[in-house]
N, C-alpha and C. Protein backbone atom coordinates (compact mmCIF):
# COMPACT_ATOMS: atom_id res chain seq x y z
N UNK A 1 -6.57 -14.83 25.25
CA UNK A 1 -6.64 -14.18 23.95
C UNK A 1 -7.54 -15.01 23.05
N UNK A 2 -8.76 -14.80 22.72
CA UNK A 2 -9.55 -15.24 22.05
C UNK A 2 -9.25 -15.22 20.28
N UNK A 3 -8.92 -14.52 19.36
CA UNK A 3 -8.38 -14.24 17.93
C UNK A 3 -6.73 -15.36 18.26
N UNK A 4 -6.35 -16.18 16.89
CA UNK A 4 -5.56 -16.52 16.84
C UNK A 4 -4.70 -16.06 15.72
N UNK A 5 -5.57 -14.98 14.96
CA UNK A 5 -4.98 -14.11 13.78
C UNK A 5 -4.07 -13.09 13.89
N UNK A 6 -3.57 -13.02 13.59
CA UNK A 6 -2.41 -12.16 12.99
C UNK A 6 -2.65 -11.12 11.74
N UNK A 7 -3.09 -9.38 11.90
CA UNK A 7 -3.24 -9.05 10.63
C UNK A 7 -1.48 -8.09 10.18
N UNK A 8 -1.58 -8.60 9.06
CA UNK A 8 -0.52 -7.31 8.59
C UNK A 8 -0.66 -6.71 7.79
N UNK A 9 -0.20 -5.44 7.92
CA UNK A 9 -1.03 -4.14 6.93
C UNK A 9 0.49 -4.34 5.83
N UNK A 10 -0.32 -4.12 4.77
CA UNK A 10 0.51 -4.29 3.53
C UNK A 10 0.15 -3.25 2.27
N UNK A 11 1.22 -2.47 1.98
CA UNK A 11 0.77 -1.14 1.33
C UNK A 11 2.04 -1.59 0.23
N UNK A 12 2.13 0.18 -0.98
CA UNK A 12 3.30 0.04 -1.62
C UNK A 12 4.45 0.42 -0.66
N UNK A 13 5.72 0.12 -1.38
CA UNK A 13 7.06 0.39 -0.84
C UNK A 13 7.10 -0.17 0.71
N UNK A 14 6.27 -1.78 0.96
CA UNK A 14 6.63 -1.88 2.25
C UNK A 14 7.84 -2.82 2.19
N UNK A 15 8.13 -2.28 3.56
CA UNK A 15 10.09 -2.83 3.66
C UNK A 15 10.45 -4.75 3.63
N UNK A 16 10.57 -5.06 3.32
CA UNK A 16 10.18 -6.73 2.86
C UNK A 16 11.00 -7.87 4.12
N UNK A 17 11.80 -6.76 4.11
CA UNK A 17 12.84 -7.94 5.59
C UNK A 17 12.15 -7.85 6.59
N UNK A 18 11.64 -6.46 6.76
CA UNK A 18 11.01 -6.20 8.27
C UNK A 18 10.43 -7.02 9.41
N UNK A 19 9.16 -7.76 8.68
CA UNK A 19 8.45 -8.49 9.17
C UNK A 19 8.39 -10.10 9.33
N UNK A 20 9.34 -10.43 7.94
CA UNK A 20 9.09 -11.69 7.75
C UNK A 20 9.43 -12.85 9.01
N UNK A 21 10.26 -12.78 10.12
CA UNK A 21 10.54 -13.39 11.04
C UNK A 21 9.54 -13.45 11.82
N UNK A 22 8.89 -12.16 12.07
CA UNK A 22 7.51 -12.21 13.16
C UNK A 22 6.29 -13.39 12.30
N UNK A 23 6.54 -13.09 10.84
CA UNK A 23 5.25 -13.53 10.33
C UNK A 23 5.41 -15.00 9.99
N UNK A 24 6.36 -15.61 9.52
CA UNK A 24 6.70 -16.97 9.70
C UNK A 24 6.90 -17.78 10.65
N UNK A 25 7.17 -17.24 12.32
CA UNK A 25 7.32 -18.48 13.35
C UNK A 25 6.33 -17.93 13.70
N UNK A 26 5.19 -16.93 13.91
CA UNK A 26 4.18 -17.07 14.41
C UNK A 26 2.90 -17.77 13.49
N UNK A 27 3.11 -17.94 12.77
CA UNK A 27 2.38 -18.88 11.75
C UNK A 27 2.76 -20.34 11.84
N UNK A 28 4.25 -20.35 12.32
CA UNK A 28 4.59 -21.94 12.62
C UNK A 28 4.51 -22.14 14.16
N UNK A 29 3.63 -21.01 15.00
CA UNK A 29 3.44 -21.19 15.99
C UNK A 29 1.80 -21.46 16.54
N UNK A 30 1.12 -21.40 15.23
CA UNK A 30 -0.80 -21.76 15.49
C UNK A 30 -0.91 -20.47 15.14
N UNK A 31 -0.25 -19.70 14.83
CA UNK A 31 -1.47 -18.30 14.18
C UNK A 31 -1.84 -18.43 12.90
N UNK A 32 -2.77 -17.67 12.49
CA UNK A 32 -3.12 -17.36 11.21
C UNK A 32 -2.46 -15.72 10.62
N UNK A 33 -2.20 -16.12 9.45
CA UNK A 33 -1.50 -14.18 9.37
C UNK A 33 -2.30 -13.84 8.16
N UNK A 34 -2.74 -13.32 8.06
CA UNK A 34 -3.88 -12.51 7.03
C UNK A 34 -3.20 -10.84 6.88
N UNK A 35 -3.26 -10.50 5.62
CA UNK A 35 -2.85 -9.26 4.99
C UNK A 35 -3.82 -8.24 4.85
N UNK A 36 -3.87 -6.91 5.15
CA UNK A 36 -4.79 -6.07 5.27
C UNK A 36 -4.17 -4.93 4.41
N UNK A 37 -5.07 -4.62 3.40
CA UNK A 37 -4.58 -3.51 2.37
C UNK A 37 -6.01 -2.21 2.80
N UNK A 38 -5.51 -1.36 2.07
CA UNK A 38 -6.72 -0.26 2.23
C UNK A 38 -7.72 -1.12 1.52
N UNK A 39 -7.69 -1.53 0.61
CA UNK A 39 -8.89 -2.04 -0.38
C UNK A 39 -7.91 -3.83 -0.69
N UNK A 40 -8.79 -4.65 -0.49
CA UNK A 40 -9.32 -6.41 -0.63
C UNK A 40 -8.87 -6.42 -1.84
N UNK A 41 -8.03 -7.46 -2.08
CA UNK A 41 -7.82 -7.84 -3.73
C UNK A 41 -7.03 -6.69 -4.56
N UNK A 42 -6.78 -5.69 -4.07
CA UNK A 42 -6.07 -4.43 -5.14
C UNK A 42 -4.41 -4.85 -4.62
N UNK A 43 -3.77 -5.41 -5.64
CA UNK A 43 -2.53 -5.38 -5.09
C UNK A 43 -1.36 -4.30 -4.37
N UNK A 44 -0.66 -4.75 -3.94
CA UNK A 44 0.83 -3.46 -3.33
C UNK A 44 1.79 -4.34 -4.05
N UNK A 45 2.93 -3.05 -3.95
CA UNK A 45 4.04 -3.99 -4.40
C UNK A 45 4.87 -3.33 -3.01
N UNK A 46 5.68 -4.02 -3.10
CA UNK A 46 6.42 -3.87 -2.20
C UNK A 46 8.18 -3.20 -2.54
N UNK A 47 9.12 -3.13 -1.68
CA UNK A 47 10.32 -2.11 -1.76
C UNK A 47 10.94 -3.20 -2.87
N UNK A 48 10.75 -4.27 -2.70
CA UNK A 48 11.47 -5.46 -3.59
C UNK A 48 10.72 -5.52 -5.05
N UNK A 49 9.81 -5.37 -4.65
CA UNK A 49 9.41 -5.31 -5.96
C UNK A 49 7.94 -6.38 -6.14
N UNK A 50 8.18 -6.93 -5.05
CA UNK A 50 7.32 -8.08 -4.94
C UNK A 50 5.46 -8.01 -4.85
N UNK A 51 4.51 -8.17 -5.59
CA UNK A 51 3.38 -8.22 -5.51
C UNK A 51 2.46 -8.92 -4.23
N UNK A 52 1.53 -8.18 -3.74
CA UNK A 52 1.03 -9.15 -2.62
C UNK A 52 -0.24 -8.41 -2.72
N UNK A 53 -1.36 -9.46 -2.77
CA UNK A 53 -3.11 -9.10 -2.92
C UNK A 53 -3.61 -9.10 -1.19
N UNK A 54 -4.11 -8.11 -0.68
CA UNK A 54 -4.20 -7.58 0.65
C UNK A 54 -5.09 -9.23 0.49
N UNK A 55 -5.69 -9.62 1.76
CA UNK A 55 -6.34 -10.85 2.15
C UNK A 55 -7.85 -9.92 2.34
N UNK A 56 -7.64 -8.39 2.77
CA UNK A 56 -8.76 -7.86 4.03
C UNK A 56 -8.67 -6.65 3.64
N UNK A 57 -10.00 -5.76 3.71
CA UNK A 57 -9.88 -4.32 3.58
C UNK A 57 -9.69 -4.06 5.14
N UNK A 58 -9.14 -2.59 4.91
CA UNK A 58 -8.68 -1.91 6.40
C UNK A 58 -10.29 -1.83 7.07
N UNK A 59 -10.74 -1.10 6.36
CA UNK A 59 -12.09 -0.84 6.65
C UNK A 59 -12.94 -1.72 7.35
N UNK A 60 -12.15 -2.95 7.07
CA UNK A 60 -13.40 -4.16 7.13
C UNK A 60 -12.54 -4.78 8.75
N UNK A 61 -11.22 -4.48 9.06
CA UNK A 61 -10.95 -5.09 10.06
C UNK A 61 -11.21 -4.10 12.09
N UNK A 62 -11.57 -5.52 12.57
CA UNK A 62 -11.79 -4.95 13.41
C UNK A 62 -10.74 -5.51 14.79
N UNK A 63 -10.38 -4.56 15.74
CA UNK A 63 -9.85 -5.49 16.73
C UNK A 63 -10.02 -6.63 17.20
N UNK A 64 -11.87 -6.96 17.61
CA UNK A 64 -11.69 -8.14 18.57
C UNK A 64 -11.79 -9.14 17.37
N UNK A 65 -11.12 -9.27 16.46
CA UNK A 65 -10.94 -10.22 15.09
C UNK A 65 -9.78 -10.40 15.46
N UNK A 66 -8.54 -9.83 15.37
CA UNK A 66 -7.69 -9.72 16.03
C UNK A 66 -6.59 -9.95 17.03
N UNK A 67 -5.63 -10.76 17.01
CA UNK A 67 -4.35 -11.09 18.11
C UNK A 67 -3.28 -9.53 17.95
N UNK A 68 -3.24 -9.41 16.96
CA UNK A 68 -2.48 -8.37 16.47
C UNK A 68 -2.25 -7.59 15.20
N UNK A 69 -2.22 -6.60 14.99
CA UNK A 69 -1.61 -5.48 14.01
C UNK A 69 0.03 -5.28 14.19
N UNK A 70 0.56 -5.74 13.22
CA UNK A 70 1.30 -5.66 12.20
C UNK A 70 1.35 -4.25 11.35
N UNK A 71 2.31 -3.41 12.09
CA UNK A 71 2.80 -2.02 11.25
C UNK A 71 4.23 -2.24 10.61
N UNK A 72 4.40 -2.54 9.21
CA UNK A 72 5.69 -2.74 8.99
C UNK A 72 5.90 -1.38 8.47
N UNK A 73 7.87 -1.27 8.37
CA UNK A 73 7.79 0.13 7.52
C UNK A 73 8.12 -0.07 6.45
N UNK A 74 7.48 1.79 5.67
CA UNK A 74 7.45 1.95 4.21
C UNK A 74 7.91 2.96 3.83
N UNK A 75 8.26 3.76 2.65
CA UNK A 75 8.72 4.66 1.74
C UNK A 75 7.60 5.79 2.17
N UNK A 76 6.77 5.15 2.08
CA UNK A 76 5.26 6.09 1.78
C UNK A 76 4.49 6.82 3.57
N UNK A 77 5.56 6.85 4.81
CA UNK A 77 5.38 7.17 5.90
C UNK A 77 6.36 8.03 5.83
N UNK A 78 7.21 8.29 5.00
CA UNK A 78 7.82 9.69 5.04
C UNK A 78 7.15 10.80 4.10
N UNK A 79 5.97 9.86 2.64
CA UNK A 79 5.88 10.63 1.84
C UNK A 79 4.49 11.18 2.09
N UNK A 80 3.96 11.79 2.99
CA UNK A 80 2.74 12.08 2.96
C UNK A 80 1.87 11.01 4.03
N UNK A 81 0.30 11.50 4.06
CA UNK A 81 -0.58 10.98 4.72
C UNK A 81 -1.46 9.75 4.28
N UNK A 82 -1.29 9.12 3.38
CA UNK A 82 -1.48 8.05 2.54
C UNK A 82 -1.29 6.92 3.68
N UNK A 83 -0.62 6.95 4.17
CA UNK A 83 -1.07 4.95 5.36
C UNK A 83 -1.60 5.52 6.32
N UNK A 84 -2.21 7.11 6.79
CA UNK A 84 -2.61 7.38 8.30
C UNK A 84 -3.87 6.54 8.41
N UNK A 85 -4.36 6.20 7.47
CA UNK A 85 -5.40 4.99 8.11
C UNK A 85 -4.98 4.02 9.12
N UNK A 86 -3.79 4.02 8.09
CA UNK A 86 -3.42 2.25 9.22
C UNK A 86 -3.08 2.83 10.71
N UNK A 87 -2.02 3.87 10.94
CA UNK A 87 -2.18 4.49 12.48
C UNK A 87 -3.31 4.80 12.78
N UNK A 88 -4.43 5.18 11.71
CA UNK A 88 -5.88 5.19 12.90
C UNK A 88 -5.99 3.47 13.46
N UNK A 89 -5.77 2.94 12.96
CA UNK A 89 -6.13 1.59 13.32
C UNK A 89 -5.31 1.14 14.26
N UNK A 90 -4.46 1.61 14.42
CA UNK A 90 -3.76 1.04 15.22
C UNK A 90 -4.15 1.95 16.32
N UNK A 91 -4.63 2.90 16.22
CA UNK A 91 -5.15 3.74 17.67
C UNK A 91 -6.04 3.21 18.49
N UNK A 92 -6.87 2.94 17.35
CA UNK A 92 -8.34 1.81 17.50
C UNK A 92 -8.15 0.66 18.27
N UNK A 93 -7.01 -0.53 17.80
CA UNK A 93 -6.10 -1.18 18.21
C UNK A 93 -6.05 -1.03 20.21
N UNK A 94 -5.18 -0.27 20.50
CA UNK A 94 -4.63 0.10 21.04
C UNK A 94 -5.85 0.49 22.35
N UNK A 95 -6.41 1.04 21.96
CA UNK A 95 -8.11 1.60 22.85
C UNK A 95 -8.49 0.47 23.17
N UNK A 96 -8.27 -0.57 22.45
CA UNK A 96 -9.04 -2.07 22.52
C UNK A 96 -8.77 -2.43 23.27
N UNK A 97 -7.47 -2.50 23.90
CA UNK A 97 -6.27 -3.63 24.28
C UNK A 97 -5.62 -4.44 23.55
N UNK A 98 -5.61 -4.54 22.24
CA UNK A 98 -5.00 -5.56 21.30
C UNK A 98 -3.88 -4.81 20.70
N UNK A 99 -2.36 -5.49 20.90
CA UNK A 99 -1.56 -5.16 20.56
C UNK A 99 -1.08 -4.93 19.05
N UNK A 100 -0.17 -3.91 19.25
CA UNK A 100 0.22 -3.23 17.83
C UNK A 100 1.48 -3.57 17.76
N UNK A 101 2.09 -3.80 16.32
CA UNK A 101 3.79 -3.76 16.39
C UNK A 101 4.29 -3.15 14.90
N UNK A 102 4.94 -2.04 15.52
CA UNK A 102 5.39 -1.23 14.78
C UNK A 102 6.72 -1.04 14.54
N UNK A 103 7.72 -1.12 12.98
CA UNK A 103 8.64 -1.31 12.99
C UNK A 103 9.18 0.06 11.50
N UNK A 104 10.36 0.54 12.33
CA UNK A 104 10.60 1.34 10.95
C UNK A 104 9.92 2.77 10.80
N UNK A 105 9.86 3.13 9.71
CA UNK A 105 8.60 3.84 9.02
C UNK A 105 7.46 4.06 9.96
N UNK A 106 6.70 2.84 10.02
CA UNK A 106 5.47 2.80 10.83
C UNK A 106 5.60 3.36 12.23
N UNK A 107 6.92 3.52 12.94
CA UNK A 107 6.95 4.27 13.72
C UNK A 107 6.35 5.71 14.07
N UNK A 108 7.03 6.06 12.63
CA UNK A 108 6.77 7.59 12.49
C UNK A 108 5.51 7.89 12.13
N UNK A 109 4.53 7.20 11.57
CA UNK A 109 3.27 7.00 11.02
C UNK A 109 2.57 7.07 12.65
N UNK A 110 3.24 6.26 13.57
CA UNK A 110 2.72 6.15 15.51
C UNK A 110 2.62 7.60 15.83
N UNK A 111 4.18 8.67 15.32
CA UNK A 111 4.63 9.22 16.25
C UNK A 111 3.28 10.36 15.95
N UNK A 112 3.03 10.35 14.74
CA UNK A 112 2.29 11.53 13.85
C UNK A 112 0.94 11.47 14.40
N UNK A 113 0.53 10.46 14.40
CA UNK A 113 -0.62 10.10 15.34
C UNK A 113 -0.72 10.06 16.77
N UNK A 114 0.46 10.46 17.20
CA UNK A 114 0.27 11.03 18.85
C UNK A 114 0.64 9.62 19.76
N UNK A 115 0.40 8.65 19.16
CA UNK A 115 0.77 7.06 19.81
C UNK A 115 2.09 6.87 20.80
N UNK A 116 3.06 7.59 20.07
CA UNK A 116 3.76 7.53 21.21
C UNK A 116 4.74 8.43 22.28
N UNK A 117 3.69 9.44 22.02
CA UNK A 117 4.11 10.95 23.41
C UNK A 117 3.75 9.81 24.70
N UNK A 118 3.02 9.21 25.54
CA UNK A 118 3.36 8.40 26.12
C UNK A 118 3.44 7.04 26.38
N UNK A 119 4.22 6.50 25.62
CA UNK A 119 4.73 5.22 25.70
C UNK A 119 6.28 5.40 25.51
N UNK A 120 6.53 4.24 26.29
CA UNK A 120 8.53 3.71 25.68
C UNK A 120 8.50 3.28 24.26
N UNK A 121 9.15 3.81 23.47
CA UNK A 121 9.67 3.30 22.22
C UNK A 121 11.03 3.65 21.82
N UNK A 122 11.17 2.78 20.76
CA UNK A 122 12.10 2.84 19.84
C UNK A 122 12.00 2.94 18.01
N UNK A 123 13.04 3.50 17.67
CA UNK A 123 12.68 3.54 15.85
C UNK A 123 14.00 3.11 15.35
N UNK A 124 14.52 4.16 14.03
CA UNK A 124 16.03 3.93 13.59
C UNK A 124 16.74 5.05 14.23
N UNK A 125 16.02 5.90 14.63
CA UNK A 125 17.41 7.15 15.40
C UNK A 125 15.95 8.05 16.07
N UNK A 126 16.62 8.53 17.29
CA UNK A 126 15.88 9.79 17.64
C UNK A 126 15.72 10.64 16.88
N UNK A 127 16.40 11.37 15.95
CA UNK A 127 15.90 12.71 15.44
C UNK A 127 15.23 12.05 14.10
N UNK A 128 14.79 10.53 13.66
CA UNK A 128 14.10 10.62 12.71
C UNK A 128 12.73 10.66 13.31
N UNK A 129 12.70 10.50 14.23
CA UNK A 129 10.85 10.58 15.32
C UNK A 129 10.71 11.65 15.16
N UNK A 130 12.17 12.82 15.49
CA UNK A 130 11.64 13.96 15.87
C UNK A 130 11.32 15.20 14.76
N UNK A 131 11.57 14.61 13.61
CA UNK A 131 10.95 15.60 12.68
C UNK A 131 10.16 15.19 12.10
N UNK A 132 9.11 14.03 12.73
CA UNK A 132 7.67 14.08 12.97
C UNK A 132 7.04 15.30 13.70
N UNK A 133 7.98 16.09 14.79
CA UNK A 133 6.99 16.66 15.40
C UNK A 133 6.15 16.73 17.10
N UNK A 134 6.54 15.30 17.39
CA UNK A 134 5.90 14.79 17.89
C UNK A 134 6.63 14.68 19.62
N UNK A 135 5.63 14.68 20.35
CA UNK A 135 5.67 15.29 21.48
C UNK A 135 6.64 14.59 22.60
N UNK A 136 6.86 13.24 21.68
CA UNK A 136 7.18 11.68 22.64
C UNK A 136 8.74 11.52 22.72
N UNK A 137 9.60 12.41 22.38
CA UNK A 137 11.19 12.42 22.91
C UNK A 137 11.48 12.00 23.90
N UNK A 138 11.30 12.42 24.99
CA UNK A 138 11.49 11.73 26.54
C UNK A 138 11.22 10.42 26.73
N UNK A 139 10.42 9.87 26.03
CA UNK A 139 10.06 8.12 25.92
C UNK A 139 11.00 7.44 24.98
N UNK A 140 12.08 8.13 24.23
CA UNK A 140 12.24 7.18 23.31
C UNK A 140 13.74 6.32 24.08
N UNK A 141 13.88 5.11 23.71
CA UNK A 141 14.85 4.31 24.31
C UNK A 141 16.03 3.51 22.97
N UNK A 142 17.22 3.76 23.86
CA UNK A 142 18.43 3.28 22.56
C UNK A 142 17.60 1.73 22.84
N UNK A 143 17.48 0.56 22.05
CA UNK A 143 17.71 -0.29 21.80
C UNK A 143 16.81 -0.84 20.93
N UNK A 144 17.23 -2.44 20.61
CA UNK A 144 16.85 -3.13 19.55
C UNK A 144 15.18 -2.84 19.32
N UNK A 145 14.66 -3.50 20.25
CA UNK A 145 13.12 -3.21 20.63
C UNK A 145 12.84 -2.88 21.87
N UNK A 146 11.32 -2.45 21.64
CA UNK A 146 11.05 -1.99 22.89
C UNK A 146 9.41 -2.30 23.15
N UNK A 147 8.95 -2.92 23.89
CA UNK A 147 7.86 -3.32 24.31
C UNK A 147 7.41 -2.44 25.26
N UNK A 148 6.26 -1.77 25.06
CA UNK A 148 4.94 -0.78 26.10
C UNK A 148 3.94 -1.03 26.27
N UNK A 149 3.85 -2.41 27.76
CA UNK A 149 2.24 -2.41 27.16
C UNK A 149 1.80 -2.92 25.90
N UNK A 150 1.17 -2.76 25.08
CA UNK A 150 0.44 -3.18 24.09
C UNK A 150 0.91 -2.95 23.08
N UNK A 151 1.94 -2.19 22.96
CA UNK A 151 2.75 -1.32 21.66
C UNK A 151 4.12 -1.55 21.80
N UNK A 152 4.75 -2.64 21.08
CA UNK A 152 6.04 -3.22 20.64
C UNK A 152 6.25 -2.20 19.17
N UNK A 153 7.81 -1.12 19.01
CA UNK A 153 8.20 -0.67 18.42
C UNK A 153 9.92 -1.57 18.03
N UNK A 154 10.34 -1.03 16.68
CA UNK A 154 11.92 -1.51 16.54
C UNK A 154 12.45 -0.40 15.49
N UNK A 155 12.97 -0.59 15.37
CA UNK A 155 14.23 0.38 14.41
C UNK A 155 13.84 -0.92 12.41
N UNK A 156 14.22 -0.26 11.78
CA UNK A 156 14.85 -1.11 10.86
C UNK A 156 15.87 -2.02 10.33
N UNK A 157 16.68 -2.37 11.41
CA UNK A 157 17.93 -3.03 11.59
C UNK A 157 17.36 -4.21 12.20
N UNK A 158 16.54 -4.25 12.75
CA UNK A 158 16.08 -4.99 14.39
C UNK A 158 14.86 -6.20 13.83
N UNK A 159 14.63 -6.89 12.60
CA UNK A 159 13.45 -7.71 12.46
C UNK A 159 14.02 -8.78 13.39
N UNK A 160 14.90 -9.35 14.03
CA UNK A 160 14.90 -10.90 14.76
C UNK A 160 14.41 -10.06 16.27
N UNK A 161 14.62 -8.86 16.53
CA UNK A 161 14.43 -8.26 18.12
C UNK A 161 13.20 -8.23 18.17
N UNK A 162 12.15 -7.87 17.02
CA UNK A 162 11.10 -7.28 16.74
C UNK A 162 10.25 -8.56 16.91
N UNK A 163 10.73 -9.68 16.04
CA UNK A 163 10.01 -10.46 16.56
C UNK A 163 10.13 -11.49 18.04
N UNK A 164 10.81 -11.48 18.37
CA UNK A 164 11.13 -11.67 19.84
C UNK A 164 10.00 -11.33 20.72
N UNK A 165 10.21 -9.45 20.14
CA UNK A 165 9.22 -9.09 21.36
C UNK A 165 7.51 -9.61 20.90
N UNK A 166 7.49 -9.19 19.60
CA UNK A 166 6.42 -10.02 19.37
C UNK A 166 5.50 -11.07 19.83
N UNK A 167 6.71 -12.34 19.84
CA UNK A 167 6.59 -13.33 20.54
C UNK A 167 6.19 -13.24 22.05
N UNK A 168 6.92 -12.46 22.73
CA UNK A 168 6.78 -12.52 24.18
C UNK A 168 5.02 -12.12 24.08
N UNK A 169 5.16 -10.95 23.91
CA UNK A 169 3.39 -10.57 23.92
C UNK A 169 2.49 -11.15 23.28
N UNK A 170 2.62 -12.06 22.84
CA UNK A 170 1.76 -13.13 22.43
C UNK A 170 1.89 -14.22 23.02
N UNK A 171 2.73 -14.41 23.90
CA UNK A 171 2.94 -15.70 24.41
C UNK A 171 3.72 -16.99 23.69
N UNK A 172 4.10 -16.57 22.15
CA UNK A 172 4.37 -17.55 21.68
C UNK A 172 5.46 -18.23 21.79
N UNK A 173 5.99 -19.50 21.58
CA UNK A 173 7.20 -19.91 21.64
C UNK A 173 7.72 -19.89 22.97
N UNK A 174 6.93 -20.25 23.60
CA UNK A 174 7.79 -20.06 25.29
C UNK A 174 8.33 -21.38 25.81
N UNK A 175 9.25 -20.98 26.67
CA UNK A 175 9.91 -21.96 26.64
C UNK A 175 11.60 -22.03 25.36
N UNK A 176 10.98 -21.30 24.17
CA UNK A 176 12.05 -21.48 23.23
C UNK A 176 12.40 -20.41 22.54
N UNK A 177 12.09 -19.38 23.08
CA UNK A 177 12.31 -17.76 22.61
C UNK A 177 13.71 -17.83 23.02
N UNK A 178 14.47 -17.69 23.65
CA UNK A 178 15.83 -17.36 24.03
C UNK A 178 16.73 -18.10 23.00
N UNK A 179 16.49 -19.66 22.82
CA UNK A 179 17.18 -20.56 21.48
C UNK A 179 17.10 -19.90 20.52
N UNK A 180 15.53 -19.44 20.08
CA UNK A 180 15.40 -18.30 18.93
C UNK A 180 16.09 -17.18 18.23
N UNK A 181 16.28 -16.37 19.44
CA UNK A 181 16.77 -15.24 19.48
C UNK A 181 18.27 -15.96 19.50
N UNK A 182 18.74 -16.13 20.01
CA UNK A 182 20.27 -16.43 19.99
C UNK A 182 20.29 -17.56 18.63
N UNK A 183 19.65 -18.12 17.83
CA UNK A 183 19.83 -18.74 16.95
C UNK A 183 20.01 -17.55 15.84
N UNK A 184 18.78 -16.95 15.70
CA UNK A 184 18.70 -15.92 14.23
C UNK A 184 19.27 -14.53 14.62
N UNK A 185 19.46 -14.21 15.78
CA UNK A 185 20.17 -12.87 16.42
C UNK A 185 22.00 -13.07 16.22
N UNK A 186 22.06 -14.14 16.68
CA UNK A 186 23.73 -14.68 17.57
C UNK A 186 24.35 -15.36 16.63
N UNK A 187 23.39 -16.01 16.28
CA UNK A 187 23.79 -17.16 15.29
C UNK A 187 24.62 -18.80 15.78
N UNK A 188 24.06 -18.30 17.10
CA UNK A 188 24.65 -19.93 17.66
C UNK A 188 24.01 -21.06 17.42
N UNK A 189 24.96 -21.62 17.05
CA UNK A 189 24.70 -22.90 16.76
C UNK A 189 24.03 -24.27 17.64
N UNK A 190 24.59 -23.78 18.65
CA UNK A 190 23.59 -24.63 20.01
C UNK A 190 22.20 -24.19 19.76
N UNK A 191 21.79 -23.18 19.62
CA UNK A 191 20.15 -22.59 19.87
C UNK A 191 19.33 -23.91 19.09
N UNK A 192 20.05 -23.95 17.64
CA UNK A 192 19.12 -24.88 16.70
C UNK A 192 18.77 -25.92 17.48
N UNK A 193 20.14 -26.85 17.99
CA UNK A 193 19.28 -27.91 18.69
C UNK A 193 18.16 -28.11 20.02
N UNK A 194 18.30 -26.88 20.44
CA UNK A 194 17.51 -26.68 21.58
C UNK A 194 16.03 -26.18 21.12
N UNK A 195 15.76 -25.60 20.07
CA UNK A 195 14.78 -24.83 19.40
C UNK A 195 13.95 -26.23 18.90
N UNK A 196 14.66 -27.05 18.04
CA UNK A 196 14.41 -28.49 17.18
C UNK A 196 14.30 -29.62 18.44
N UNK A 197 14.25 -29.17 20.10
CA UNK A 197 14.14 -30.65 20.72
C UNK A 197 12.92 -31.01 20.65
């Protein structure tokens, strides 16, 4: 994998828990995480309320720049066609070989865009995929996450699963993904010291 970046698309009403686990140990793992708005410098706010100045226009990013896209979910993937950029990009993405991870919301933003009639995924419930429309029912799977190939999906409940899988497809943290996951998933207390040797 040549890119050691990390982009994440960052719009209004994005979900604020979602991501932050993927985006903090892979940053304390040698990545870089850079923010990608439709437009450079125009702020989002987010479901919290919280302000964040994109790093990158959409426009301007390209895959082989790229380790990964970052689809978190938002308010604004139920309300209309307003983020289908970012699922073009992630189509784009995806054509490349450079993995996508989609959580939430951004699911349905996948499903609308045809992304995942064939692939395995997961969201927050089957019938919220399915009044997208969308052709990919037979693929969808009960659990936390679900990794396809190049396209890691989760539910909104699921940011420690999400980044897990994350991790795996990036390679990161190996060796100490399982301490991880059973540390911020389980909450065991052994994981820390095994994570910290």
């Amino acid at each position: 994998m040549a890119s050691r970046t990390v982009h994440l698309a960052v719009y209004d009403t994005l979900a604020d828990w979602e991501t932050g686990h993927a985006t903090a140990w892979l940053a304390r793992a040698g990545f870089t995480v850079r923010t990608v708005g439709i437009y450079a410098g125009k702020p989002v706010t987010t479901l919290a309320g919280i302000r964040i100045v994109p790093d990158l226009a959409l426009d301007a990013l390209h895959p082989e720049d790229s380790a990964l896209l970052i689809l978190p979910g938002a308010e604004k993937y139920d309300e209309g066609d307003e983020l289908a950029p970012f699922t073009a990009a992630a189509r784009a993405f995806l054509a490349a070989g450079v993995p996508v991870a989609a959580i939430c919301g951004a699911t349905a933003g996948l499903a609308r865009e045809g992304l995942l009639d064939d692939r395995a995924h997961t969201s927050a419930a089957p019938f919220y995929l399915a009044a997208t429309g969308y052709a990919g029912g037979g693929r969808y799977v009960e659990a936390d996450a679900v990794t396809d190939g190049d396209l890691v999906t989760a539910g909104p409940t699921e940011p420690v699963a999400f980044a897990r899988e994350i991790f795996a497809r990036l390679g990161a943290w190996e060796g100490k993904r399982d301490a991880w996951y059973r540390l911020f998933h389980h909450s065991d207390p052994a994981a820390f010291a095994e994570l910290n040797e």
